[in-house]
Protein backbone atom coordinates (compact mmCIF):
# COMPACT_ATOMS: atom_id res chain seq x y z
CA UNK A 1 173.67 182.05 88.79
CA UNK A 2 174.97 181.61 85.34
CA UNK A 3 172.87 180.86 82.76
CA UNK A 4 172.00 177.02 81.90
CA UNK A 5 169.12 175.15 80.80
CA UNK A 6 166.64 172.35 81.46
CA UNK A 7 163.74 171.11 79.93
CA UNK A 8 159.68 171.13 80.86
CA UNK A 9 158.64 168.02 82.80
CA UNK A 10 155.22 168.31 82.17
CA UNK A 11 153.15 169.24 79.49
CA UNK A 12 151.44 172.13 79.30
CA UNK A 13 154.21 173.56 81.93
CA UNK A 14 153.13 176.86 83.17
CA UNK A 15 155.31 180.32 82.67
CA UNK A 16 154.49 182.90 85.56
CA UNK A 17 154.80 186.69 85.33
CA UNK A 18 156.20 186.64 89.08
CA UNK A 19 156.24 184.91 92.50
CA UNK A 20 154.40 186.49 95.27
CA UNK A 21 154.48 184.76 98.56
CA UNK A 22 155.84 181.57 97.44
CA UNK A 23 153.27 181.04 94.73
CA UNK A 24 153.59 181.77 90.63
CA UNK A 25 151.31 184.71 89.67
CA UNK A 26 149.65 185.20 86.31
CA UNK A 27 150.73 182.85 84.07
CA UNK A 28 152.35 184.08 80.16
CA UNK A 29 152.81 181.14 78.46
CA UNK A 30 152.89 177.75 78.81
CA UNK A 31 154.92 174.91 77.03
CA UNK A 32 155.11 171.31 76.08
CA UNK A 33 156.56 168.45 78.08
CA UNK A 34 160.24 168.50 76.76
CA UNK A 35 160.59 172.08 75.58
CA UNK A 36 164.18 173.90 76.11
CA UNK A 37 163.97 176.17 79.04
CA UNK A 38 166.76 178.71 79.71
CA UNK A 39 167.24 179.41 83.32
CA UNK A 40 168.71 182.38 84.32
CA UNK A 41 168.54 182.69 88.11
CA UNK A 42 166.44 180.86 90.65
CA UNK A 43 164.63 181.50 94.12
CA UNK A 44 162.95 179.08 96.52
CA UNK A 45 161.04 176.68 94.50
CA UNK A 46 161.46 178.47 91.34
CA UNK A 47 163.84 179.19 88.76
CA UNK A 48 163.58 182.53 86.58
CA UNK A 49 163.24 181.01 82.99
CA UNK A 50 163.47 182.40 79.46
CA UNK A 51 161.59 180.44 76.66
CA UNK A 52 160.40 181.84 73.19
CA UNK A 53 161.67 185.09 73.88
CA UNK A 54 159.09 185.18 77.02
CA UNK A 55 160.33 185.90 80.63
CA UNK A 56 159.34 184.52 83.82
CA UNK A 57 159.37 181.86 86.33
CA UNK A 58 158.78 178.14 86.60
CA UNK A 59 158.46 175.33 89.33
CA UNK A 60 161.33 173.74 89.73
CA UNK A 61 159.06 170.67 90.15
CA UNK A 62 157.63 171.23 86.01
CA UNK A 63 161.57 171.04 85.27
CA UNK A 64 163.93 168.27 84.67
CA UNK A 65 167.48 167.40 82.99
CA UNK A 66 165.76 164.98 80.94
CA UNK A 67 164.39 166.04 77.04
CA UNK A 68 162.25 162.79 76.54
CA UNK A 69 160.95 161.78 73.04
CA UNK A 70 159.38 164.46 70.58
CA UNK A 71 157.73 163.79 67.56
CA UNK A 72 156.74 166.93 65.07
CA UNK A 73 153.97 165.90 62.71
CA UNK A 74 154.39 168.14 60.26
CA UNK A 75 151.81 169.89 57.82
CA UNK A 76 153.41 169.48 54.78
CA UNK A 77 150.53 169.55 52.31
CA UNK A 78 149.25 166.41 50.31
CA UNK A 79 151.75 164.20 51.92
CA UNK A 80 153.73 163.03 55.12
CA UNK A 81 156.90 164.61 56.64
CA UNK A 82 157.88 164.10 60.29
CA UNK A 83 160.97 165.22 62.80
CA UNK A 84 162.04 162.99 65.53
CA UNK A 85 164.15 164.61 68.56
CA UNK A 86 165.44 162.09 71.08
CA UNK A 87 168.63 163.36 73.01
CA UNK A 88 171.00 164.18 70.82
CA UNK A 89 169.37 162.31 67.71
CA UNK A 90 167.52 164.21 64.94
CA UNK A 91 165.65 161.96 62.38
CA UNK A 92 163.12 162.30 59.85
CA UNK A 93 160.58 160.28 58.46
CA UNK A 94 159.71 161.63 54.67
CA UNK A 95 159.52 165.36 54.01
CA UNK A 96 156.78 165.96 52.02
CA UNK A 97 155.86 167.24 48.50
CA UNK A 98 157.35 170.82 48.51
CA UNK A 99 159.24 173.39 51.05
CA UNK A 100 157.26 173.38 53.98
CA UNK A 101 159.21 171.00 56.00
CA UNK A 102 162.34 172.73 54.92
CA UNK A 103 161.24 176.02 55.67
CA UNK A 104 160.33 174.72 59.24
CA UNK A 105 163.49 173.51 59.86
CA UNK A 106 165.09 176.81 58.13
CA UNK A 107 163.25 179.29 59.60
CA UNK A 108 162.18 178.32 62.91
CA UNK A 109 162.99 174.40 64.40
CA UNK A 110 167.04 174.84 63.83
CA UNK A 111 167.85 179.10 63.78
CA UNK A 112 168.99 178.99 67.10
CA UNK A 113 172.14 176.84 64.87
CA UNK A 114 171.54 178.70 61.95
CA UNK A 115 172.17 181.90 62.96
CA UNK A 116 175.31 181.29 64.11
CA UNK A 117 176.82 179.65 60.90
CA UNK A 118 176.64 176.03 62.59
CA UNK A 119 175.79 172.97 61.01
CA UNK A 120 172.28 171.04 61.36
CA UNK A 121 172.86 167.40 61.76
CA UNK A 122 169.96 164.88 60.76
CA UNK A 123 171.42 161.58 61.95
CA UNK A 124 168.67 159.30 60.38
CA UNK A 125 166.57 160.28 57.24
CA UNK A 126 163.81 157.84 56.59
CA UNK A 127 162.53 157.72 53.05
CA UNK A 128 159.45 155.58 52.78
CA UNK A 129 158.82 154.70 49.78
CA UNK A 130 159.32 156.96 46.41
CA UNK A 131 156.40 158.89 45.47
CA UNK A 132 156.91 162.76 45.11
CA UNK A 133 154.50 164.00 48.44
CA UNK A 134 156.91 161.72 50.65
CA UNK A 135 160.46 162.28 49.06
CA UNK A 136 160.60 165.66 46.93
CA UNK A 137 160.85 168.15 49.75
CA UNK A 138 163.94 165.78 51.00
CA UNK A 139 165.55 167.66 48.12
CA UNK A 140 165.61 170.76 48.77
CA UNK A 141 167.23 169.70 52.37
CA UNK A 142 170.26 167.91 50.85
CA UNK A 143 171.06 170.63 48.88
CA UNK A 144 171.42 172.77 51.87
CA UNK A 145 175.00 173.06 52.50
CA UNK A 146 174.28 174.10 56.33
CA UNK A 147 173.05 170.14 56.37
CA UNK A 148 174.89 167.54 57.44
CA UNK A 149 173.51 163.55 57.31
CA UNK A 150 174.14 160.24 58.94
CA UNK A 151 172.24 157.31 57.25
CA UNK A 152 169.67 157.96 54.56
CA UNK A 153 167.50 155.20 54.88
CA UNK A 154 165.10 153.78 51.92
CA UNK A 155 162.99 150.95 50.26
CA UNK A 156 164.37 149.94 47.10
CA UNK A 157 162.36 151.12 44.18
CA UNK A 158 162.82 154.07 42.55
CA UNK A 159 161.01 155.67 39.31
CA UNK A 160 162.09 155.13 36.02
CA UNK A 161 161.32 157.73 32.94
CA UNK A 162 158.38 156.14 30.63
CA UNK A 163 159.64 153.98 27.71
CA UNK A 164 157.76 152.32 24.73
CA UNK A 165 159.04 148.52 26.32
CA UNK A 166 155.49 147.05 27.10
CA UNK A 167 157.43 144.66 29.02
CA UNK A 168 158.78 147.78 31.00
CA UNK A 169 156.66 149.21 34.05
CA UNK A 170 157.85 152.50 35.45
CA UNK A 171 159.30 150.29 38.46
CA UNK A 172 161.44 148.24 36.18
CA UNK A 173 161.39 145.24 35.00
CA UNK A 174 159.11 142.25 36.45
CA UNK A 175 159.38 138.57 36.27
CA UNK A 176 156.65 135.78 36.84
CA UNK A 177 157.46 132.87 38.84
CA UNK A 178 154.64 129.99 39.46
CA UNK A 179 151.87 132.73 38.44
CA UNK A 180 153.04 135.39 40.87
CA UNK A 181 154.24 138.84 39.01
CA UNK A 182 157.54 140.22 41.08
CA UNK A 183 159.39 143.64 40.52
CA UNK A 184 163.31 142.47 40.22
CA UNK A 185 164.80 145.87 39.85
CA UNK A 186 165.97 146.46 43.71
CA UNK A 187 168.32 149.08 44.37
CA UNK A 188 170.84 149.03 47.55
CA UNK A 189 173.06 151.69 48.00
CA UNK A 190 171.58 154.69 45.67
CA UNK A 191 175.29 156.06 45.82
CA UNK A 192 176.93 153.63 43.39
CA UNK A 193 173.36 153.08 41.32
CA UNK A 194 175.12 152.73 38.21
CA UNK A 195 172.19 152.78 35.76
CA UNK A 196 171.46 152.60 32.23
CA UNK A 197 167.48 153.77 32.16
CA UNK A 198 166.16 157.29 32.64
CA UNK A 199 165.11 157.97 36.22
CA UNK A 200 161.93 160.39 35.77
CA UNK A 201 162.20 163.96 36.49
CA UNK A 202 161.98 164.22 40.16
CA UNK A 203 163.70 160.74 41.23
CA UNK A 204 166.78 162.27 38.85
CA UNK A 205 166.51 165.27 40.81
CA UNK A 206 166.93 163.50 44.19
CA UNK A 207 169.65 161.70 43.04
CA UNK A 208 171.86 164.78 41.81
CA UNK A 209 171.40 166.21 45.08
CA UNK A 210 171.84 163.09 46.87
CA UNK A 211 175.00 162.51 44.94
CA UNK A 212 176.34 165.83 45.33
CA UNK A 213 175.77 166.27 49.22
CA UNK A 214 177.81 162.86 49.11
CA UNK A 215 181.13 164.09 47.02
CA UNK A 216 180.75 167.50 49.23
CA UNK A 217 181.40 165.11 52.38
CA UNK A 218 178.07 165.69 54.00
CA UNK A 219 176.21 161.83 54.15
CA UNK A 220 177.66 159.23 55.79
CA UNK A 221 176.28 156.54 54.39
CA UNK A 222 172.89 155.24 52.58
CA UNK A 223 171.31 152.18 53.39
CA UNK A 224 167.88 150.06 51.59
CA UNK A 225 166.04 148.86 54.45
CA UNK A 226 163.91 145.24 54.95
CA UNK A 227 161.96 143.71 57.35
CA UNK A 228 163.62 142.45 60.08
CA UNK A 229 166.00 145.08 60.18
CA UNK A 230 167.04 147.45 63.83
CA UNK A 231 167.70 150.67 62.11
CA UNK A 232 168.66 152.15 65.37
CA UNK A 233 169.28 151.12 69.18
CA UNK A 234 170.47 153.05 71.75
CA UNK A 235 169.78 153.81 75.97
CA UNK A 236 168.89 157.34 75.73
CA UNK A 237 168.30 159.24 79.01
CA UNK A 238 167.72 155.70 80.52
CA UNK A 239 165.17 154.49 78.15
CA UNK A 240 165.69 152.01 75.61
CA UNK A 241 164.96 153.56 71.84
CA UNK A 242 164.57 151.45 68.70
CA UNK A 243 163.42 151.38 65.44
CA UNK A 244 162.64 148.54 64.28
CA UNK A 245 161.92 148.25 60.38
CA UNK A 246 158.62 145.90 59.81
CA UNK A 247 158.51 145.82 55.97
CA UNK A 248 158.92 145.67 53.43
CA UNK A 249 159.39 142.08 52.47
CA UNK A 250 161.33 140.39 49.51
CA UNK A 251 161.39 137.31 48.03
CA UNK A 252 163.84 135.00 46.46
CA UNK A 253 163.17 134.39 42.62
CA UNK A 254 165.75 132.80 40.90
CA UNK A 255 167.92 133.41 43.76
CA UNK A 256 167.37 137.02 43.28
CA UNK A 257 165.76 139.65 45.69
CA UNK A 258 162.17 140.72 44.44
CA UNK A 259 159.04 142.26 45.51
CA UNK A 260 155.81 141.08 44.68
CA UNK A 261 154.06 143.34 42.26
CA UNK A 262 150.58 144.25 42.82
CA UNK A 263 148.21 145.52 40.16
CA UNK A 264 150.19 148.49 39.22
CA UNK A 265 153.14 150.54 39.95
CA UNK A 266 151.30 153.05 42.27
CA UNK A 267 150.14 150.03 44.12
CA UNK A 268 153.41 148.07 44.47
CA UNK A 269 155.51 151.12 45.43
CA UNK A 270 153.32 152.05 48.05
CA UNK A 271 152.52 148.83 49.45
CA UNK A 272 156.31 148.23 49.66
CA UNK A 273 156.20 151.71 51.82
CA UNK A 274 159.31 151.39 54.70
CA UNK A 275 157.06 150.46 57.97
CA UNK A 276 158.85 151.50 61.65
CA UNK A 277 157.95 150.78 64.60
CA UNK A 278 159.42 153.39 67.45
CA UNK A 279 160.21 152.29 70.84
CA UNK A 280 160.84 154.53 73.73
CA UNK A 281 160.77 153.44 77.42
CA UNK A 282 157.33 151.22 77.04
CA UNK A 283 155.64 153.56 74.61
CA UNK A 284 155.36 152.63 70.53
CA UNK A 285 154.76 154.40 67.51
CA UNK A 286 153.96 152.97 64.12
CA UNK A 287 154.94 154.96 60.80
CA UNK A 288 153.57 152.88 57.88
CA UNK A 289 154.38 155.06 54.78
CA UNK A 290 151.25 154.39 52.49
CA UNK A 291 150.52 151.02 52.83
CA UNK A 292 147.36 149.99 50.88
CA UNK A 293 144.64 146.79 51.39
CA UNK A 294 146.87 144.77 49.00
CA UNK A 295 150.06 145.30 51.11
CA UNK A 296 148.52 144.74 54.43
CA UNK A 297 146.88 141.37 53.54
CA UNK A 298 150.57 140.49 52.18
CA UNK A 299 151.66 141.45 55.98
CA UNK A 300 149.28 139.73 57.73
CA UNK A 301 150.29 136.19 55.91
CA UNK A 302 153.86 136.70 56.48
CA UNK A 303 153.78 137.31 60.02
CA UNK A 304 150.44 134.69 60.62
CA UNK A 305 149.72 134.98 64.63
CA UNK A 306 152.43 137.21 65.40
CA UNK A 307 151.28 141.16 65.97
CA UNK A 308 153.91 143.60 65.61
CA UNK A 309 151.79 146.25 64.04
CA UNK A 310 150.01 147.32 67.64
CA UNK A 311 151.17 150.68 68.88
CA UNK A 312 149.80 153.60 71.05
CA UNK A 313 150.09 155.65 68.52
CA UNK A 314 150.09 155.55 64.74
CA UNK A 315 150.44 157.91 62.06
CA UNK A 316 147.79 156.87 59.36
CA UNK A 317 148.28 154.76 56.33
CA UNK A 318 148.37 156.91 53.24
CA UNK A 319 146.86 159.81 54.51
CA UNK A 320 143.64 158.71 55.72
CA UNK A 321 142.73 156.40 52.30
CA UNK A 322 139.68 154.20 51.85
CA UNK A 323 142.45 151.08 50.44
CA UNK A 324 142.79 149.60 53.54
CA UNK A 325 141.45 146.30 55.37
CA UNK A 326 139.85 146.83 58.63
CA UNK A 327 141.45 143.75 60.24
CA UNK A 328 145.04 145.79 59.75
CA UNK A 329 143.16 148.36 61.65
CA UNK A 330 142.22 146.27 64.11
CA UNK A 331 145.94 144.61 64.73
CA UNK A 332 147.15 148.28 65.39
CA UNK A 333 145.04 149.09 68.03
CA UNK A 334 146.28 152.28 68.69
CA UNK A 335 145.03 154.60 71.50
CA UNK A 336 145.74 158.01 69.09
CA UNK A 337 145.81 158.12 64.81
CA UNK A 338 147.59 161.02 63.52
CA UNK A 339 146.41 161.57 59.41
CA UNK A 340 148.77 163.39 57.24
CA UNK A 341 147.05 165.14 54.29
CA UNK A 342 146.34 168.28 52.36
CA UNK A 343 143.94 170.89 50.91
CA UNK A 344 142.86 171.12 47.01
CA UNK A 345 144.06 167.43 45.59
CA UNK A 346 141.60 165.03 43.98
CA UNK A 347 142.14 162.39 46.13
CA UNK A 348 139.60 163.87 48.93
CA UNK A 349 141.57 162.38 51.89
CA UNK A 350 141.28 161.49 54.31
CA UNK A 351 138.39 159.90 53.82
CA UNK A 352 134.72 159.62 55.96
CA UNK A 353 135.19 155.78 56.22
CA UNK A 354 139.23 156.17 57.04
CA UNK A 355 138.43 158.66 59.79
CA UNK A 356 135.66 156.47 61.14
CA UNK A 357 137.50 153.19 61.24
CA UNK A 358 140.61 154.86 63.08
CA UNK A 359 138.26 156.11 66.18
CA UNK A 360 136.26 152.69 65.81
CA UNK A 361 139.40 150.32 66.17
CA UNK A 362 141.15 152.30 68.34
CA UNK A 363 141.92 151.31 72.31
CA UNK A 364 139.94 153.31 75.19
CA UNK A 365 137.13 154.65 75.40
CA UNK A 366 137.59 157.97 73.53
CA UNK A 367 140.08 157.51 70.93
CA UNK A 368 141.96 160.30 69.59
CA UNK A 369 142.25 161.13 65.44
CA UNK A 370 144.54 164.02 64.65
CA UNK A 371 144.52 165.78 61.36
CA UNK A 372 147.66 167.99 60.10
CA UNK A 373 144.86 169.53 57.59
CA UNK A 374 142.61 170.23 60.31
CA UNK A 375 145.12 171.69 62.71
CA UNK A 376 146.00 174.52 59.79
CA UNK A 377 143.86 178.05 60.26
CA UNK A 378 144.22 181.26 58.54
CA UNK A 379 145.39 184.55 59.63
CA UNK A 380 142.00 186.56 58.66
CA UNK A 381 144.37 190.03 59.29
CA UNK A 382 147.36 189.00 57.00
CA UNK A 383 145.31 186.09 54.87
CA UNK A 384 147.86 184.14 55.46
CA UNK A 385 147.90 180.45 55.93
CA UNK A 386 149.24 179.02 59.22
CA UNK A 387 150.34 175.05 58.55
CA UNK A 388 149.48 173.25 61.13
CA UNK A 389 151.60 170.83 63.40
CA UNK A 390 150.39 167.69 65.47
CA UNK A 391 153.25 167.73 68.47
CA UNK A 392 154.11 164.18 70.33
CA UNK A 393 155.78 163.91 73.37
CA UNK A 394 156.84 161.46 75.15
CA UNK A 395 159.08 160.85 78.20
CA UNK A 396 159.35 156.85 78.56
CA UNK A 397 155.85 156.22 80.26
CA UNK A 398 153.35 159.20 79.47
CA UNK A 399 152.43 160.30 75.86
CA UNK A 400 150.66 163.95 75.61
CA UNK A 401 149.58 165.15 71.82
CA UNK A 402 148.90 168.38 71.27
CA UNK A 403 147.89 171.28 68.90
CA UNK A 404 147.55 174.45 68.84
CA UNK A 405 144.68 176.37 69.13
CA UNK A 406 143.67 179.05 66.46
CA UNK A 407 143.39 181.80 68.51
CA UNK A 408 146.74 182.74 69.98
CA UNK A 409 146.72 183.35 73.52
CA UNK A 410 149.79 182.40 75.02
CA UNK A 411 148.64 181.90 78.08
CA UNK A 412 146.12 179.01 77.46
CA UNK A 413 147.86 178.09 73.85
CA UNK A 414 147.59 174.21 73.59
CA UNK A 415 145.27 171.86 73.28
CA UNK A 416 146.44 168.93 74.27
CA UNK A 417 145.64 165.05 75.49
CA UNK A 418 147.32 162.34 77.75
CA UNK A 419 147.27 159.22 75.78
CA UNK A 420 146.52 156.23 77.16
């Protein structure tokens, strides 16, 4: 038969070295739930597969036409980057502080493209809020002329260079209306952001690339986001997927858009963090940027008794930080927590009481934490570090999450967990 391709139907899917007698023998590899699978011939109740440069053979029962929902957590450091694949859709949710996400997508994710001088579409880019370890390596992407885009999504506040105004923050200029302090700088579409002030360093250098990827035809369109908002809807593979945007909120001060400004500018841009909620088939997944105690109390009062924020699984809230209130833990009730963070930074996260509250106000009766940090190992032979990934699958109804293990044996690679 000629070539053609399918995808694993279970995770964990099995690779055999042969068939003897009807029955797979020795098994080489195995793969996740949703993994491409070449198949080059086929016999009985197995097809002859290729995947990852591995030859064998595979049920045709741990096979289907059907891709499902992956999520790549990626370890990007101090910071949070994500991929989203979901039939044809590619999407990302931050990128990090540096190159690693890039060089993932560069250098393994998209060469099978690559290599043969094609494009790599993202059709959604998801920018949650604009602090360097979530937007900076979303630079180095755009400038990549191999990369096309769809919709850059983002929050509305960018960085401004310091000034000598007192009356100034580094978020722009605020206003106070009946004793409450609001940010009323809000920025739309960051393509026709016609402004006087000095962005600082890095937002300037987002913006020049942004700018540029636009006038070399390569972005369709960038959009601010708000709560309410359905970023995306679609039937995909006979599941419903959405994203639907949760925050962040504005208010109306002197008929004007504004945020509320808390404490400082670190505060207020990160409690104004993008929040998503996925949807596919009956499963959720929460992204919440880096929401802080501040931010979540402000949630809580604007939706009262309403509970959007409960998910099966969430990635955590600024990377596993102690500013958060355990009654927003409790409303997300998820049944796995994946933590985004990195080595050597002074901010020692995630931290004990983080990690504790996630398992504690979690659903079933062992909950499951993830850590990108703690999936990373070192190559003792090369002294090389390996990054680590969390991987997410999903195929309407079942969730698996796995990792892999440190010690490479293809054969028994994974670790992985059913959640739910």
């Amino acid at each position: 038969m000629a070539a053609t391709f399918k995808y694993a139907a279970t995770n964990e899917a099995p690779i055999f070295e042969s068939v003897v007698n009807g029955a797979g023998k020795k098994p080489i590899n195995r793969v996740l739930m949703g993994t491409y699978i070449t198949v080059t011939a086929e016999d009985a109740a197995f097809y002859k597969v290729k995947a990852f440069s591995k030859e064998g053979w595979m049920k045709k029962t741990d096979l289907s036409d059907n891709m499902g929902l992956k999520i790549f957590y990626l370890d990007v450091g101090q910071g949070d980057g994500v991929l989203i694949e979901v039939g044809k859709i590619r999407i990302l949710i931050d990128a990090g502080p540096a190159t690693n996400l890039y060089s993932y997508l560069t250098k393994w994710q998209y060469t099978y493209l690559l290599k043969y001088n094609k494009k790599v579409h993202i059709d959604y880019v998801f920018i949650s809020h604009f602090d360097t370890d979530h937007y900076k390596g979303v630079i180095k992407i755009l400038e990549d002329k191999r990369f096309t885009f769809g919709t850059i999504h983002h929050a509305g506040i960018l960085k401004f260079a310091a000034t000598d105004n007192p009356y100034n923050t580094g978020l722009g200029d605020t206003v106070t209306n009946n004793g409450v302090k609001y940010l009323n700088k809000i920025f739309d579409n960051l393509l026709t952001a016609a402004e006087p002030a000095k962005f600082n360093r890095d937002v300037t250098g987002f913006m020049d690339a942004l700018l540029a990827a636009n006038q070399q035809g390569r972005i369709t369109k960038v959009k601010r986001l708000t709560a309410g908002d359905k970023a995306v809807s679609e039937t995909i593979e006979g599941n419903n997927f959405t994203i639907e945007v949760l925050a962040p909120f504005t208010e109306k001060v002197n008929n004007k858009n504004a945020f509320v400004y808390w404490t400082d500018d670190g505060v207020t841009i990160n409690g104004h963090s993008l929040v998503l909620k996925i949807t596919f088939g009956t499963r959720t997944f929460l992204f919440g940027g880096d929401l802080n105690s501040k931010s979540e109390t402000y949630l809580m009062q604007k939706y009262g008794v309403l509970n959007p924020f409960e998910t099966d699984v969430a990635k955590s809230c600024h990377h596993g930080s102690s500013d958060f209130t355990e009654k927003f833990m409790q409303l997300i009730n998820p049944y796995a927590t994946v933590i985004s963070s990195g080595d050597n930074e002074s901010f020692s996260h995630p931290r004990a009481d983080a990690i504790g509250c996630a398992g504690r106000y979690s659903r079933g009766p062992r909950p499951l934490v993830y850590s990108t940090e703690l999936a990373r190992s070192v190559d003792l032979r090369s002294r090389t570090i390996l990054f680590g990934m969390i991987n997410c699958r999903c195929n309407g109804s079942k969730i698996f999450i796995s990792q892999m293990k440190e010690v490479k044996n293809y054969a028994d690679l994974w670790d992985s967990y059913q959640v739910g």
